[in-house]
Protein backbone atom coordinates (compact mmCIF):
# COMPACT_ATOMS: atom_id res chain seq x y z
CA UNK A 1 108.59 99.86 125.41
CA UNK A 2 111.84 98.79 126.85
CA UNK A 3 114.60 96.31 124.82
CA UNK A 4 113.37 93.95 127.42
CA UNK A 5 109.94 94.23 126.34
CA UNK A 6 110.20 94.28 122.53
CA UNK A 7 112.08 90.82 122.95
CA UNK A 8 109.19 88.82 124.53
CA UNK A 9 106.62 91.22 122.25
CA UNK A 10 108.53 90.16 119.11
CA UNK A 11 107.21 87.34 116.68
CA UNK A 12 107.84 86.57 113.48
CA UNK A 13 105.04 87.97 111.40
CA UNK A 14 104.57 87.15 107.10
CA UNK A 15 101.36 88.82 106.53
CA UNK A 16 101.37 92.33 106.16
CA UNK A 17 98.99 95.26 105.78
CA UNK A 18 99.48 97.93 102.34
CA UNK A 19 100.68 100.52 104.88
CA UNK A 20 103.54 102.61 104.28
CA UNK A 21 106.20 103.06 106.88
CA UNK A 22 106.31 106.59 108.45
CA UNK A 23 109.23 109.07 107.19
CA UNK A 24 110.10 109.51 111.20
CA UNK A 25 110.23 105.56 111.47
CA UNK A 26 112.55 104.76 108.59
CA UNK A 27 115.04 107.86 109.90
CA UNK A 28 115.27 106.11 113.09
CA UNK A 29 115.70 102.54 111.47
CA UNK A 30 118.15 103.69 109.31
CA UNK A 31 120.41 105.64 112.10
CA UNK A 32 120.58 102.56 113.97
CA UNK A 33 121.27 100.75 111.00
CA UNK A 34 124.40 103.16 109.99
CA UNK A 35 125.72 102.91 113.60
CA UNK A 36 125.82 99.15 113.42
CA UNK A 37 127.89 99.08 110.06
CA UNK A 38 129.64 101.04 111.53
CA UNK A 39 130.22 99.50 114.78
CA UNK A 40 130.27 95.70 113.23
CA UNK A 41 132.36 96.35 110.07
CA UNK A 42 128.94 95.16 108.05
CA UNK A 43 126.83 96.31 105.31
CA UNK A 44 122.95 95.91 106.06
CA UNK A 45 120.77 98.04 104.26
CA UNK A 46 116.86 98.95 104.43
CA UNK A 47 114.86 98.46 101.26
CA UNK A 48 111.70 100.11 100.94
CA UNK A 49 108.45 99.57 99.23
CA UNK A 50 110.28 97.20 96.96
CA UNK A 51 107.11 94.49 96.18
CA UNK A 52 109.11 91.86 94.40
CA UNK A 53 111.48 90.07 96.50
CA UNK A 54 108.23 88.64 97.99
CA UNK A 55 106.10 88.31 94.99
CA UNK A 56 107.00 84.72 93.73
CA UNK A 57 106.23 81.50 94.15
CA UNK A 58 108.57 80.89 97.29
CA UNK A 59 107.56 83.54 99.53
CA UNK A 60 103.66 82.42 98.91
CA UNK A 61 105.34 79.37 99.68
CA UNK A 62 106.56 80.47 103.22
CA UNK A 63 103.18 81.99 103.76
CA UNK A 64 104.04 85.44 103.27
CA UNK A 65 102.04 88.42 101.80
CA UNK A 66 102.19 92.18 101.43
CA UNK A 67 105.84 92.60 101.90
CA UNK A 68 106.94 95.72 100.41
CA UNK A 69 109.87 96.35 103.23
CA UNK A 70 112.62 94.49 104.14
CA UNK A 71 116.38 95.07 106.02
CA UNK A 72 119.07 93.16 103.39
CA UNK A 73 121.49 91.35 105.93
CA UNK A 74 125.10 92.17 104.09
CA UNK A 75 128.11 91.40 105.78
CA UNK A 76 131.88 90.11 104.57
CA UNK A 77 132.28 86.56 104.82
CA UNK A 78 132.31 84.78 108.08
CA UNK A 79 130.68 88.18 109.55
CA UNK A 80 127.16 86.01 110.13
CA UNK A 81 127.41 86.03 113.80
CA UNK A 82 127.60 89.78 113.77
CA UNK A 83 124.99 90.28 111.08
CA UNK A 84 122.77 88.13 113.49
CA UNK A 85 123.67 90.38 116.72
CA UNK A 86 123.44 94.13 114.97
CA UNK A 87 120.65 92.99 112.77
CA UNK A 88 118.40 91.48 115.96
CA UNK A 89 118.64 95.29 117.29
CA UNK A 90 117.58 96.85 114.41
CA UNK A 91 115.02 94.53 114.27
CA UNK A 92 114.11 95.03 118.49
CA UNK A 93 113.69 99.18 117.50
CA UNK A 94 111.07 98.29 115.01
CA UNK A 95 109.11 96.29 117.43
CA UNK A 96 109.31 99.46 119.78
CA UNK A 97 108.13 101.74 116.76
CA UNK A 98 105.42 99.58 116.05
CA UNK A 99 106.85 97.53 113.25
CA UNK A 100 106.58 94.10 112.83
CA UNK A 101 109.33 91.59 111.20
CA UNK A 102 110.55 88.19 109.87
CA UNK A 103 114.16 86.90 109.36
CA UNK A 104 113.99 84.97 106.03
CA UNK A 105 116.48 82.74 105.01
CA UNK A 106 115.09 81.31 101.67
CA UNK A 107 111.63 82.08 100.67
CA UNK A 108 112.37 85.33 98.93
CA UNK A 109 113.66 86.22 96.04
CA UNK A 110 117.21 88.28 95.65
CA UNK A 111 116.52 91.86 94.16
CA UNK A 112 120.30 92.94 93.07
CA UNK A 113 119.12 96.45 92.08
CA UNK A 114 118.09 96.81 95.30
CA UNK A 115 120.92 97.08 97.48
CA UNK A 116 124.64 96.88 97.13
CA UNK A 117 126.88 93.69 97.42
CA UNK A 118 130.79 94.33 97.42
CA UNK A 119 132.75 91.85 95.79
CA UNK A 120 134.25 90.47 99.28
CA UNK A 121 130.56 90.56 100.60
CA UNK A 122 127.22 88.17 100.74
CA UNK A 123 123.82 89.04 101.30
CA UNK A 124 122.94 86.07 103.84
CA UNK A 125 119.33 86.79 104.53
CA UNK A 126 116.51 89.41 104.70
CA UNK A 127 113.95 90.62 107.51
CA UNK A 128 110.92 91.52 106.41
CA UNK A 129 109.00 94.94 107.76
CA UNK A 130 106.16 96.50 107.82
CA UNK A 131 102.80 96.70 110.19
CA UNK A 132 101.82 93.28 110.23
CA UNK A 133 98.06 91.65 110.10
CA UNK A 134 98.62 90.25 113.44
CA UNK A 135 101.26 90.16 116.10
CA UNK A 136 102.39 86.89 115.61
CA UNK A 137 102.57 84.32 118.46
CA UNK A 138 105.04 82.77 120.59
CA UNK A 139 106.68 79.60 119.51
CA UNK A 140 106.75 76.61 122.16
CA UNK A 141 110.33 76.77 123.54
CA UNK A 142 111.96 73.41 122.76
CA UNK A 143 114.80 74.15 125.63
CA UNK A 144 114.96 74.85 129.14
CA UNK A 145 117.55 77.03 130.48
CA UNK A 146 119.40 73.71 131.48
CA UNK A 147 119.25 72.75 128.16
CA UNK A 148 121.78 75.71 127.16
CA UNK A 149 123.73 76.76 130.11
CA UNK A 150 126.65 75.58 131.57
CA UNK A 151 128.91 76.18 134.63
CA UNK A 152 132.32 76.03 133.90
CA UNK A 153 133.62 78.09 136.95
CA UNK A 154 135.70 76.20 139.71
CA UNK A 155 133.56 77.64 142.24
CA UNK A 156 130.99 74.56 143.60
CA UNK A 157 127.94 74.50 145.30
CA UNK A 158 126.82 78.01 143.97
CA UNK A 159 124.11 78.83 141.86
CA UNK A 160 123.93 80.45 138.38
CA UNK A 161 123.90 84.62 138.97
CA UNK A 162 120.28 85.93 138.09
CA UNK A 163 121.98 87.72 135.33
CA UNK A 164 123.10 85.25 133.80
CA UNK A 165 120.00 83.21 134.13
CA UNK A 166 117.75 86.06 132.57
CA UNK A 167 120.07 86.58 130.15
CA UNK A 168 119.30 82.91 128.95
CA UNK A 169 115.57 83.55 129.43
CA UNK A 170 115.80 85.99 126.54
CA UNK A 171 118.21 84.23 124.46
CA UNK A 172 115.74 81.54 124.34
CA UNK A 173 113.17 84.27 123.11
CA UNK A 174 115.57 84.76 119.90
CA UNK A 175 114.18 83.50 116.50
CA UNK A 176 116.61 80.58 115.51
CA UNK A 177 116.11 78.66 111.92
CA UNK A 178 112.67 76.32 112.57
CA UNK A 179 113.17 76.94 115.80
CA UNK A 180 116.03 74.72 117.30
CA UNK A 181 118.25 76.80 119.33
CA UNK A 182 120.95 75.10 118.56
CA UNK A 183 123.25 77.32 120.84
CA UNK A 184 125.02 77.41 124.43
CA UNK A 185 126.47 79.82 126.96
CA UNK A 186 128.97 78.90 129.22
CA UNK A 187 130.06 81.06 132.71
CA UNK A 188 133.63 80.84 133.05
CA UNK A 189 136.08 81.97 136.22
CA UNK A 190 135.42 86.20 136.04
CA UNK A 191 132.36 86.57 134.90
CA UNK A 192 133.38 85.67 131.43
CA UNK A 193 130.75 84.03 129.33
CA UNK A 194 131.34 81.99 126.20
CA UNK A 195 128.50 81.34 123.59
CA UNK A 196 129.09 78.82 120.83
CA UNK A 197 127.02 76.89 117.96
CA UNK A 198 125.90 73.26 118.50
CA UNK A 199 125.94 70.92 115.40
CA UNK A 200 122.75 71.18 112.94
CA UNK A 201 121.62 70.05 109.90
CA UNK A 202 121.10 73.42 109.24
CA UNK A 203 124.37 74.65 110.06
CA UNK A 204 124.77 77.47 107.26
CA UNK A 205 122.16 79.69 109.54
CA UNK A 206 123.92 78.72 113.04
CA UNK A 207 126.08 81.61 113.32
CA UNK A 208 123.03 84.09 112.47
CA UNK A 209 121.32 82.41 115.24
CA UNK A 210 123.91 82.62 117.47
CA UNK A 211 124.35 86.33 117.19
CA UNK A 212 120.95 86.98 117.48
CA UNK A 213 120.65 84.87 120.70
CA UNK A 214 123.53 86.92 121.97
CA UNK A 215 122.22 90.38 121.54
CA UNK A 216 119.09 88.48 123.45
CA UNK A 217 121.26 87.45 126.41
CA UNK A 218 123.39 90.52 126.63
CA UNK A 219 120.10 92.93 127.51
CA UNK A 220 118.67 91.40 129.25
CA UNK A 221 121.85 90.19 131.30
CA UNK A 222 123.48 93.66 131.22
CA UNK A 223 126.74 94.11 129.62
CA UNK A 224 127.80 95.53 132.74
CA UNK A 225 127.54 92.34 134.80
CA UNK A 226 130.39 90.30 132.22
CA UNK A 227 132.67 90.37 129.38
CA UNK A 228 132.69 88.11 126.60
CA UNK A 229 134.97 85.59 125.98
């Protein structure tokens, strides 16, 4: 399964089966994991068969069951939009190991002896993991790919590149909180493309969303074809 692949294969799934996570699965997880602290400066660790974050009465309350796994998103503050953009490709190599996930904002409950929180550091949210009872299912996109992209280049009368178009294809794919994509990109003069937050109600989980939507847009766009801004 390509990147490509995992992101239209990937749904957010709550219901789990009791079935532990191969030894060879959480080695890979966890390599990618220590090359994107390393990469983004961030903190994100993976918790294993640890039943309790999801035992009480808020996770039954976001429908979920048999968690036992989950990825602790831990950044410094203000590092949200990279803990959405290194977290969303952890989260793509467990749908190509077979894995299935959730990002979780609230319903779950914080385990401190679990993982490790500097004192310059915030655990923002988790993603649950595990083999899931089902696959999940695709959410009705609420935007169109006019809905998010915009033109800024002097050049008129031309068309957006295909890049850039598939690359907001599979940003739209990206989980956002209850699903409002409340994000843009913008193709400047050079290839250069800007992506920014829209206003929400629900602002506090913006920047996650917008990282996430741009590790979406950058494979399937190819980093190769522009530079961000």
């Amino acid at each position: 399964m390509t990147l490509e692949e995992a992101i239209k294969a990937r749904h957010s799934v709550r219901q789990y089966l009791n079935k532990p996570i191969e030894a060879e699965k959480i080695e890979q997880l966890q390599k990618l994991i220590n090359e994107c602290n390393q990469k983004g400066g961030l903190h994100i660790q993976l918790v294993t068969e640890e039943p309790k974050a999801f035992a009480g009465g808020m996770a039954k309350y976001g429908k979920f069951r048999g968690v036992r796994n989950y990825i602790a998103m831990i950044g410094k503050k203000g590092d949200d939009v990279n803990l959405g953009y290194y977290g969303e490709k952890v989260v793509l190599l467990a749908q190509q190991l077979g894995l299935n996930t959730c990002w979780v904002a609230l319903t779950f409950k914080k385990q401190p002896d679990q993982y490790e929180v500097r004192p310059d550091e915030k655990l923002v949210c988790v993603v649950s993991l595990g083999y899931g009872e089902n696959q999940g299912a695709q959410h009705p996109q609420k935007k169109t790919i006019d809905d998010v992209a915009e033109d800024k280049r002097t050049i008129v009368g031309f068309l957006l590149p295909d890049w850039f178009t598939r690359g907001i294809e599979a940003a739209l794919l990206a989980p956002t909180a209850i699903n409002q994509q409340k994000f843009s990109f913008a193709l400047h003069d050079g290839n250069t493309v800007e992506a920014r937050t829209r206003f929400t109600m629900f602002n506090g989980y913006a920047p996650i969303d917008l990282g996430i939507a741009k590790c979406h847009f950058e494979i399937a766009a190819g980093i190769e074809n522009f530079e961000w801004q």
